[in-house]
Protein backbone atom coordinates (compact mmCIF):
# COMPACT_ATOMS: atom_id res chain seq x y z
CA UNK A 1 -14.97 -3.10 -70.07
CA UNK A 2 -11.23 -3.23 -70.07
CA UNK A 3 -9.75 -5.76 -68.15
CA UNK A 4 -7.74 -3.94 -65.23
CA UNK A 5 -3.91 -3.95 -64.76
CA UNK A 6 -2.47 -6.46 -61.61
CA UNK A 7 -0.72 -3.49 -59.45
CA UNK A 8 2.77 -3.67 -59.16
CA UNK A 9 3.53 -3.61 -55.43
CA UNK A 10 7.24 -3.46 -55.90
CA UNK A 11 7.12 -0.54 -58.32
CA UNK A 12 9.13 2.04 -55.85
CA UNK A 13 10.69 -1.16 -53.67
CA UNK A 14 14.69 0.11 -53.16
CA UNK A 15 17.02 -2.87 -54.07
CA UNK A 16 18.07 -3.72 -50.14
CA UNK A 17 21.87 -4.71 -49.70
CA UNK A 18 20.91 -8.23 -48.71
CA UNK A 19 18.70 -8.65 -52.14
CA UNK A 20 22.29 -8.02 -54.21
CA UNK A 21 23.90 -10.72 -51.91
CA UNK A 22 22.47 -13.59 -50.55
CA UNK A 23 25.44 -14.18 -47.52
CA UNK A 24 24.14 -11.65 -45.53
CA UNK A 25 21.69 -12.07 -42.60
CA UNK A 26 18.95 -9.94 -42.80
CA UNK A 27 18.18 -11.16 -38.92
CA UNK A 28 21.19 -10.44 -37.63
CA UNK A 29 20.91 -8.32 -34.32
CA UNK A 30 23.69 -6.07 -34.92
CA UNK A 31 24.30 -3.83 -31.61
CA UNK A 32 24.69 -0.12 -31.84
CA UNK A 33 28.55 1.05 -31.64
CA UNK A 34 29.50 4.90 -32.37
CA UNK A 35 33.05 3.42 -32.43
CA UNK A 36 32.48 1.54 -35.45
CA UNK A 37 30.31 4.51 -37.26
CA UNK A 38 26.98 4.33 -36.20
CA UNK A 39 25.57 7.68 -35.73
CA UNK A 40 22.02 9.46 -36.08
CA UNK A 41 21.20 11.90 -38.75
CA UNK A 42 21.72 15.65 -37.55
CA UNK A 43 24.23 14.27 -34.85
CA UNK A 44 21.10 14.22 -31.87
CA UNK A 45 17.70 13.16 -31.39
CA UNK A 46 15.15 15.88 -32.09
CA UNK A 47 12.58 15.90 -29.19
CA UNK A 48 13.24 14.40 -26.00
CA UNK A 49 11.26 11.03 -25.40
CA UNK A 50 10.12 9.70 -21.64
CA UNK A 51 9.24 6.85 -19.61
CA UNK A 52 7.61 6.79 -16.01
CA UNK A 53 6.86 3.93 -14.02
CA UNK A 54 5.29 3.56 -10.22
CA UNK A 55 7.02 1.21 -7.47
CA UNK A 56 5.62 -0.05 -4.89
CA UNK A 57 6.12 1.18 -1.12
CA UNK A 58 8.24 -1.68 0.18
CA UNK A 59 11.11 -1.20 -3.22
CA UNK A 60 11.58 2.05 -2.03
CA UNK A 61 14.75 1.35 0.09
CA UNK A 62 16.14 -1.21 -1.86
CA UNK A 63 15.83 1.48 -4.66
CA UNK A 64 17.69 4.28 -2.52
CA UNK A 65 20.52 1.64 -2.38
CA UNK A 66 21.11 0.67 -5.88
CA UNK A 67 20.08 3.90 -7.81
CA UNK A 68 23.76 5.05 -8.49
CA UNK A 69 24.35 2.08 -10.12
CA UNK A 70 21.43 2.50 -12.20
CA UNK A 71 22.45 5.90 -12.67
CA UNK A 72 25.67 5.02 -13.59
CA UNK A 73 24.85 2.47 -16.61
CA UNK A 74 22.17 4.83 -17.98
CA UNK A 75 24.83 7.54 -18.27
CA UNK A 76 26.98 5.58 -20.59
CA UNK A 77 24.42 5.64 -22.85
CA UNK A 78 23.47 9.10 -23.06
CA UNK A 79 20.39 8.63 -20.99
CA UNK A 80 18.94 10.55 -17.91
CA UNK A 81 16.86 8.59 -14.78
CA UNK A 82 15.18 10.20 -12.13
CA UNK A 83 13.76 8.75 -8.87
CA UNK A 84 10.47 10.09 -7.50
CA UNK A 85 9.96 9.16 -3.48
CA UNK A 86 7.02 11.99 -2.75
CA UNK A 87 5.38 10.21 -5.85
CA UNK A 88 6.77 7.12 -5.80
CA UNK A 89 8.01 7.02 -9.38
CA UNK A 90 10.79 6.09 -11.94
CA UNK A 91 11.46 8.13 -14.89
CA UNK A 92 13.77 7.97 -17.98
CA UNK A 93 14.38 10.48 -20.35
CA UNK A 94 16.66 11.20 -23.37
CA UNK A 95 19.28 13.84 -23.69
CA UNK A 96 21.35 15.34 -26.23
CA UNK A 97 24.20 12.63 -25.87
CA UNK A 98 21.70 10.37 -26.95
CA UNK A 99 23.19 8.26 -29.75
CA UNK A 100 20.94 4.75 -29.65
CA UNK A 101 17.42 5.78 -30.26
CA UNK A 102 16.25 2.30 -28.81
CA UNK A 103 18.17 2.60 -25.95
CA UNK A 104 15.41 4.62 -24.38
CA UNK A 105 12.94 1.72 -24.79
CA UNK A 106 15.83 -0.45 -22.84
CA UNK A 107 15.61 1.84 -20.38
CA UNK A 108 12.06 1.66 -19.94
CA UNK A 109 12.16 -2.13 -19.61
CA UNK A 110 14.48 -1.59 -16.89
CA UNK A 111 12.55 0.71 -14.59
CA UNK A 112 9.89 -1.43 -15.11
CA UNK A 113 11.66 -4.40 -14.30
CA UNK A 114 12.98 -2.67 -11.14
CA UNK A 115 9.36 -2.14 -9.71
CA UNK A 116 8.60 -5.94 -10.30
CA UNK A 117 10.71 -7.02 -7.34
CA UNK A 118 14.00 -8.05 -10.19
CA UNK A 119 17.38 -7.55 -8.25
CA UNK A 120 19.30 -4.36 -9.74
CA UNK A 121 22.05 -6.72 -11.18
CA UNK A 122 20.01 -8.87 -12.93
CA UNK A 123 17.52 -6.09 -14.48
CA UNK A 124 20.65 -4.13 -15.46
CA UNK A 125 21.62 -7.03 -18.38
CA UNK A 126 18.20 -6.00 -19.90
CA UNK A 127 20.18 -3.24 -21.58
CA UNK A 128 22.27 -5.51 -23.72
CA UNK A 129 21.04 -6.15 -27.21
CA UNK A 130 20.68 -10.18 -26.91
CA UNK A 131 18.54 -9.46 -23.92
CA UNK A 132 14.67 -9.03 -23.71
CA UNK A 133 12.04 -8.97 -21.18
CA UNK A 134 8.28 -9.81 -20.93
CA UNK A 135 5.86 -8.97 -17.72
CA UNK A 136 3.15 -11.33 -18.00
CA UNK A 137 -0.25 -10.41 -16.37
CA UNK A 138 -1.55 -13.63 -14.71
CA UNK A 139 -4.21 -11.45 -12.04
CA UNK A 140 -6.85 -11.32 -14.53
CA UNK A 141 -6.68 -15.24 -15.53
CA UNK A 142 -8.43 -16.57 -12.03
CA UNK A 143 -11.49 -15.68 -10.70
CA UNK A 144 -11.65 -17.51 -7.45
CA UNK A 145 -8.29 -15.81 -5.04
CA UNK A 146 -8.10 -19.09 -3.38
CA UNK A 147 -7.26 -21.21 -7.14
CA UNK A 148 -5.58 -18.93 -8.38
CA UNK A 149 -2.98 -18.94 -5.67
CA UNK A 150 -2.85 -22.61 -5.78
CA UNK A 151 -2.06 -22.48 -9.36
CA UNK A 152 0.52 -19.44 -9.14
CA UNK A 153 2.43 -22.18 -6.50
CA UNK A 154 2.10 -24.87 -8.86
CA UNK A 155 4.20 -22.87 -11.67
CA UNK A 156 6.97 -22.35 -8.58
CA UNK A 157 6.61 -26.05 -7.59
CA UNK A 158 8.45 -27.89 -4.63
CA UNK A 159 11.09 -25.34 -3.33
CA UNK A 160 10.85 -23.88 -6.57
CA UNK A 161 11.97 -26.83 -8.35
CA UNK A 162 8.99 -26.59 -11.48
CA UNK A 163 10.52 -22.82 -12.05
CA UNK A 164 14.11 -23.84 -11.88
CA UNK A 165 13.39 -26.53 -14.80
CA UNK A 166 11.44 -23.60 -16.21
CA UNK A 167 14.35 -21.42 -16.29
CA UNK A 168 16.97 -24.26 -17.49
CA UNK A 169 14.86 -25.38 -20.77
CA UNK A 170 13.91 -21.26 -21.79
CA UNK A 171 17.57 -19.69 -20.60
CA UNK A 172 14.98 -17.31 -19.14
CA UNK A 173 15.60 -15.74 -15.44
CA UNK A 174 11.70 -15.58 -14.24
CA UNK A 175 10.77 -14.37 -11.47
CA UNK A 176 6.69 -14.40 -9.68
CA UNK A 177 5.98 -11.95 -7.64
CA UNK A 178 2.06 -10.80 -7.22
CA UNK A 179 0.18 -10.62 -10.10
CA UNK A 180 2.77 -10.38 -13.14
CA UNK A 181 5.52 -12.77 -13.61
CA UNK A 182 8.57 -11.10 -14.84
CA UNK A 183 10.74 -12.82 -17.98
CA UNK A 184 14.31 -11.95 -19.20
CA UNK A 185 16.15 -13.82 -22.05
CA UNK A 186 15.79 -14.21 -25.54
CA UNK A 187 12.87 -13.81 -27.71
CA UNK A 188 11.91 -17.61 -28.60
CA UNK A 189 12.39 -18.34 -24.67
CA UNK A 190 10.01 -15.73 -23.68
CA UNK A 191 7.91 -17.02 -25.99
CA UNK A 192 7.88 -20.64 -24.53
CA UNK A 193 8.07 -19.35 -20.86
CA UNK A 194 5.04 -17.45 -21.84
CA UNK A 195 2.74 -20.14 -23.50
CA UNK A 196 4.01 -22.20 -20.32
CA UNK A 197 2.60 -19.81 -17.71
CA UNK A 198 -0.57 -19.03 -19.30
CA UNK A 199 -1.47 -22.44 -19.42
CA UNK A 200 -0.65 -23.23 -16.01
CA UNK A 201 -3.36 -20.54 -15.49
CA UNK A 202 -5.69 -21.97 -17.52
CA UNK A 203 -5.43 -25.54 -15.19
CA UNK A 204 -2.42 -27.57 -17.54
CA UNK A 205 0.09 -28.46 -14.95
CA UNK A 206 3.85 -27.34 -16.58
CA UNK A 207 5.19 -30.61 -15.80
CA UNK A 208 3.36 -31.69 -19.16
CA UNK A 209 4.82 -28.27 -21.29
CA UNK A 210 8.50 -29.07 -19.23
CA UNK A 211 8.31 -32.61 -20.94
CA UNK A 212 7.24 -31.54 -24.43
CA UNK A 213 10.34 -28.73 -23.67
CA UNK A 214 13.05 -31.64 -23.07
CA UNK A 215 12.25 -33.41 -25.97
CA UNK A 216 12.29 -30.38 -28.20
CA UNK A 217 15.52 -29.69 -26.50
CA UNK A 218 16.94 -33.49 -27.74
CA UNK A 219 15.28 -33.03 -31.08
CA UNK A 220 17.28 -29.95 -31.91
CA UNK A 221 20.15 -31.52 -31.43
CA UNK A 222 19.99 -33.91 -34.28
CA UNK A 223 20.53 -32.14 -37.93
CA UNK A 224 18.66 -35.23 -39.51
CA UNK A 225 15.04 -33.76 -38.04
CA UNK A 226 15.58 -29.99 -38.13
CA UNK A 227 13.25 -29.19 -40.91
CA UNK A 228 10.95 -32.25 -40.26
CA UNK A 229 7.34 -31.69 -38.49
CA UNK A 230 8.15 -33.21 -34.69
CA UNK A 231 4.35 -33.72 -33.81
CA UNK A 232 4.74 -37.36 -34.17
CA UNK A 233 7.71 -37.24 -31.38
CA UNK A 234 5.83 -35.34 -28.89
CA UNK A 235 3.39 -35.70 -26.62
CA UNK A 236 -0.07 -35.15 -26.36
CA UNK A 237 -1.36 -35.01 -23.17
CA UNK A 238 -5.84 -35.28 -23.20
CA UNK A 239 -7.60 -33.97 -21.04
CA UNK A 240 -9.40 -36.13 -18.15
CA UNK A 241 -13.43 -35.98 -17.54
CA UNK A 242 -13.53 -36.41 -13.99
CA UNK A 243 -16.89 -36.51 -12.38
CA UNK A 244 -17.48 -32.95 -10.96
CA UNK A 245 -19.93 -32.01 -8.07
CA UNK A 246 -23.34 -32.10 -8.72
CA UNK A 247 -25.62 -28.46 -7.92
CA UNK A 248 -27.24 -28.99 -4.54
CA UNK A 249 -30.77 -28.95 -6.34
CA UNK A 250 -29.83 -32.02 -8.16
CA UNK A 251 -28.57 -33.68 -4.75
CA UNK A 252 -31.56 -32.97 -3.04
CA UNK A 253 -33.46 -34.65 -5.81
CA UNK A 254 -31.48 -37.68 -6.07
CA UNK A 255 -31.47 -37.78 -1.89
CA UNK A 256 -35.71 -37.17 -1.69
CA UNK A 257 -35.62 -40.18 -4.63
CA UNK A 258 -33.61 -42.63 -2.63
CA UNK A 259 -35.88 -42.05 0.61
CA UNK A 260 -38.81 -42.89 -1.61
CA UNK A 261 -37.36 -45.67 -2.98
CA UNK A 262 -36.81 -47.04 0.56
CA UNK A 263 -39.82 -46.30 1.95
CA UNK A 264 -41.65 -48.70 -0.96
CA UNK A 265 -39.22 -50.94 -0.11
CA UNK A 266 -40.31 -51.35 3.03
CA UNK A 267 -43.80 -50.84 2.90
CA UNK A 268 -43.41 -53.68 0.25
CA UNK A 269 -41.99 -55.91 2.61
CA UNK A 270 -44.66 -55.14 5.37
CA UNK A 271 -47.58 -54.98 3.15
CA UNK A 272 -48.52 -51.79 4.05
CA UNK A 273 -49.66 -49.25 1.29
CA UNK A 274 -47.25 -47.43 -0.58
CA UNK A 275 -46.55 -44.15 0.27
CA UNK A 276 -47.75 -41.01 -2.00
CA UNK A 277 -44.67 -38.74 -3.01
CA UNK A 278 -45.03 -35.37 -2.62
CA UNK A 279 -45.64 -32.54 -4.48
CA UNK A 280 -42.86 -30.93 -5.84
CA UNK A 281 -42.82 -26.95 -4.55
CA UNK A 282 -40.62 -24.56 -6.38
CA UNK A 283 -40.59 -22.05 -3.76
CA UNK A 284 -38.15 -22.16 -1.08
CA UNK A 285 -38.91 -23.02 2.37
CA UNK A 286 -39.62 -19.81 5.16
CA UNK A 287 -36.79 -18.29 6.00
CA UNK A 288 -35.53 -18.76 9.47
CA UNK A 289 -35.79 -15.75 11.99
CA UNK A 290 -32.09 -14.42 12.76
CA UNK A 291 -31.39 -13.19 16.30
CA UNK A 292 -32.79 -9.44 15.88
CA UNK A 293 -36.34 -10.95 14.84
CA UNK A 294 -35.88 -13.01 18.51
CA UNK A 295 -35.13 -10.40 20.38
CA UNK A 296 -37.88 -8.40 19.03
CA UNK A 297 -40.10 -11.03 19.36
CA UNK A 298 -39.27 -11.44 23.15
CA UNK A 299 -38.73 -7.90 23.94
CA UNK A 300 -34.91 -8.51 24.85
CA UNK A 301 -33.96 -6.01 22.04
CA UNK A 302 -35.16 -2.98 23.71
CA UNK A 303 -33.31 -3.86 27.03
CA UNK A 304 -30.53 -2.04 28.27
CA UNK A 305 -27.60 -3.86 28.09
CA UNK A 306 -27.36 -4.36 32.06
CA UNK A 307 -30.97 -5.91 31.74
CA UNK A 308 -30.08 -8.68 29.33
CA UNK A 309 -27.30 -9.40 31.26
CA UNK A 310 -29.56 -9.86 34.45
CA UNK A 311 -31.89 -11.73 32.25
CA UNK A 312 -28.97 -14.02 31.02
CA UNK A 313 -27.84 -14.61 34.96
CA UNK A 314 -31.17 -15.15 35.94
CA UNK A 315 -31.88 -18.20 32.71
CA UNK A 316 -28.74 -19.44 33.40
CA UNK A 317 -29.43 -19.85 37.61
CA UNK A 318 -32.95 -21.31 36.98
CA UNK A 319 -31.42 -23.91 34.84
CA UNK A 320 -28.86 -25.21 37.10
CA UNK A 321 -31.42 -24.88 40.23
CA UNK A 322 -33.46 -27.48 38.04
CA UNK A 323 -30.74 -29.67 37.06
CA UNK A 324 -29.26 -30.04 40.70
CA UNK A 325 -33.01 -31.23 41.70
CA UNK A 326 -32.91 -33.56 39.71
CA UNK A 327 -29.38 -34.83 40.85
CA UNK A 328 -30.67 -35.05 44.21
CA UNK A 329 -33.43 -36.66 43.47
CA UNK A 330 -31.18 -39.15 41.15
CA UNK A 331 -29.14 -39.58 44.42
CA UNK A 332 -31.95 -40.18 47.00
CA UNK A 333 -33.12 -43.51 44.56
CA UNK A 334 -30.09 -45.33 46.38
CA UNK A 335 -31.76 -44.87 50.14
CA UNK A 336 -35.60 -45.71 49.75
CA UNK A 337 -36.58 -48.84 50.74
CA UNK A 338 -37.87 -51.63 48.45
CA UNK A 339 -41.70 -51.73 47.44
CA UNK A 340 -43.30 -55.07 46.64
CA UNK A 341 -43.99 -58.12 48.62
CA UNK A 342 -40.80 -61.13 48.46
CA UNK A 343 -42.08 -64.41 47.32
CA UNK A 344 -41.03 -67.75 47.75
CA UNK A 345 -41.19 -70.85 46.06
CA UNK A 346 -42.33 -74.13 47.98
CA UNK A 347 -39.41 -76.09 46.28
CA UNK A 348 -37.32 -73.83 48.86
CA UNK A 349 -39.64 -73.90 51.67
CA UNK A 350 -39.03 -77.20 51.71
CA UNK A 351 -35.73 -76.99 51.51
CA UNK A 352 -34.77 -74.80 54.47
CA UNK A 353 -36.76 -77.43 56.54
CA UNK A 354 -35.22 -80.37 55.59
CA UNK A 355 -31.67 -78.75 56.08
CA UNK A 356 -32.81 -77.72 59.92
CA UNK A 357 -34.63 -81.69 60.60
CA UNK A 358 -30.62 -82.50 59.48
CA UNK A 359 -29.73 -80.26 61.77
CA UNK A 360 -31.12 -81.09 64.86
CA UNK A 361 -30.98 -84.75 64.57
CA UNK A 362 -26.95 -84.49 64.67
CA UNK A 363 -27.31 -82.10 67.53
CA UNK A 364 -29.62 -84.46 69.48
CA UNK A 365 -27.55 -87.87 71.74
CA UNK A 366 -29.54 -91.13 72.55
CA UNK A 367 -27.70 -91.57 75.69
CA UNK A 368 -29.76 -94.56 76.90
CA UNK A 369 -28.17 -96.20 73.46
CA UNK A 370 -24.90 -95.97 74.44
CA UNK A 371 -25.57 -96.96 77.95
CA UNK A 372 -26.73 -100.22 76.65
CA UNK A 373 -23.61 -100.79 74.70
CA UNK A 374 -21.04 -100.22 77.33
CA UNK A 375 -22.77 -102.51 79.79
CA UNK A 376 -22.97 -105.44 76.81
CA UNK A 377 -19.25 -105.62 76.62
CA UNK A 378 -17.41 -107.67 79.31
CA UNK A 379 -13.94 -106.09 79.93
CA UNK A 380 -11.22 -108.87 80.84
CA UNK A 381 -8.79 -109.05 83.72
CA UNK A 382 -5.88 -107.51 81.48
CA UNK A 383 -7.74 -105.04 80.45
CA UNK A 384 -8.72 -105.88 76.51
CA UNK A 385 -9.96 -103.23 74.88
CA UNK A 386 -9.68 -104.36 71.28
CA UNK A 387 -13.42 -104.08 71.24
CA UNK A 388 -13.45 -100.03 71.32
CA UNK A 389 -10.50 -100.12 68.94
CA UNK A 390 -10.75 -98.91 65.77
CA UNK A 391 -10.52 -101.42 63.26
């Protein structure tokens, strides 16, 4: 067999004005002007193209105020906008004065902006050329409402300090609001703003992204590294295994193991025998009865609702008839009489009767004594009585 011929790709390729010379920009965003000659082929646009969009029911004032301004820019380019209250929709559609044939797409963006909660001045810029916009879906991300709220406040940060830092590093205006969060700026900081969000979602705080972001910001600057690889220069941040929450099976097991443990311990210690683990069940305990299976039980659930009432009272009477008995009861302890015999030791027998021998003899006066005593003592003439005083 013949060897086949290599296709030649290039064999109807048009020589393009930028392959002839190499000055011009082939990137170069070049905005439509009918001023300067651009037109479209025939003069018009051949079918008419439209956009619709739904708002939500709180935009609809704010919506009513600003539409003539809306109205107003779309007319300068050639492009028609209607407002839908019974419906609750935005459309946009092209007209004969169309000249841009992207404007239309602009447009679009705009209305859809709009609905996301973007002030009319700031959604208006879209419009411009140099100007994009991205609407990034973040409801789908989370499961659980409760973490995915906590990370949707994490990409805001402290009085919306994290999205201000955000918006400085991109030149992006972002806005969260629900679900979506709503970018505007140029393509490569949509693109960052983007990667930034997403992985905020996925758990990577955007303090670490804002840091790799400044120094990407300082590395630009120098002409030295702008076609050098700047991996080495940033950082890269690891993730962390932290210790996560063991499944309440495995808890129970490690709980039933440490009483076990503890019980040979101590049976160990005591000499006792050891004790014989159980058997391990893998069916679930009995469920308990719930308050229907109660009442049925007791009859309660076909009472009346007067009748369990009554039955309630009369529980609720009985119980504090019982426990003021046995308050009274508690309180007639403090007036009965002692029971039991009181004895006393002979050590304090004897006691008490050597204090009342003491007693009596100072009570008792030998008066024949002192008899005898005056009569011994011989009083003089003048009187003496040194003898009787105290010396």
């Amino acid at each position: 067999m013949s060897e086949s011929k290599k296709k030649d790709h290039n064999k109807y390729r048009k020589a393009k004005p930028w392959d002839e010379d190499p000055n011009i920009d082939r990137w170069e965003n070049k905005p439509w002007d009918p001023k300067q000659g651009d037109a479209l082929v025939g003069g018009s646009l051949l079918e008419e193209s439209s956009f619709a969009t739904l708002f939500p029911k709180y935009r609809e004032k704010y919506l009513r105020e600003v539409w003539p301004l809306v109205t107003k820019a779309l007319d300068r380019h050639g492009v028609n906008c209607e407002l839908n209250l019974v419906e609750g929709s935005m459309t946009v559609r092209t007209t004969r004065k169309t000249s841009d044939p992207f404007i239309v797409l602009k447009a679009r963006d705009l209305i859809k902006l709009l609905s996301r909660s973007i002030p009319c001045a700031q959604a208006l810029k879209v419009l411009n050329d140099d100007v994009q916009c991205d609407i990034i879906k973040i409801g789908g991300l989370v499961r659980n409402k409760e973490r995915f709220v906590k990370r949707r406040q994490r990409l805001l940060g402290p009085d919306g300090a994290t999205l201000k830092a955000l918006e400085l590093l991109t030149t992006c205006y972002i806005l969260v609001q629900g679900n979506t969060v709503s970018v505007m700026g140029s393509f490569k900081g949509i693109k960052q703003a983007r990667t930034v969000i997403l992985d905020c979602m996925k758990n990577i705080h955007p303090v670490y992204n804002i840091k790799k972001l400044m120094l990407m910001k300082e590395l630009e600057k120098d002409p030295k590294l702008a076609n050098e690889d700047w991996s080495r220069f940033l950082p890269s941040f690891k993730k962390k295994n932290v210790q996560r929450k063991k499944p309440r099976q495995t808890q129970i097991e490690n709980k039933n193991a440490q009483k076990n443990k503890e019980s040979e311990e101590s049976n160990n210690l005591s000499g006792k025998k050891r004790t014989i683990k159980k058997a391990y069940t893998p069916f679930p305990p009995a469920q308990t009865p719930s308050k229907v299976d109660l009442q049925l039980d007791s009859g309660e659930y076909f009472l009346t609702e007067n009748e369990r009432k009554a039955r309630k009272m009369a529980k609720k009477r009985h119980k504090s008839m019982e426990k003021s008995a046995e308050k009274r009861k508690e309180q007639a302890k403090v007036f009965k009489a002692p029971t039991g015999t009181i004895s006393t030791s002979a050590a304090a027998v004897a006691e008490s009767q050597r204090l009342k021998g003491k007693a009596a003899k100072s009570a008792d006066v030998d008066i024949s004594n002192l008899k005898a005593k005056f009569s011994s003592k011989k009083t003089t003439k003048s009187g003496d009585l040194s003898d009787f005083v105290q010396k």
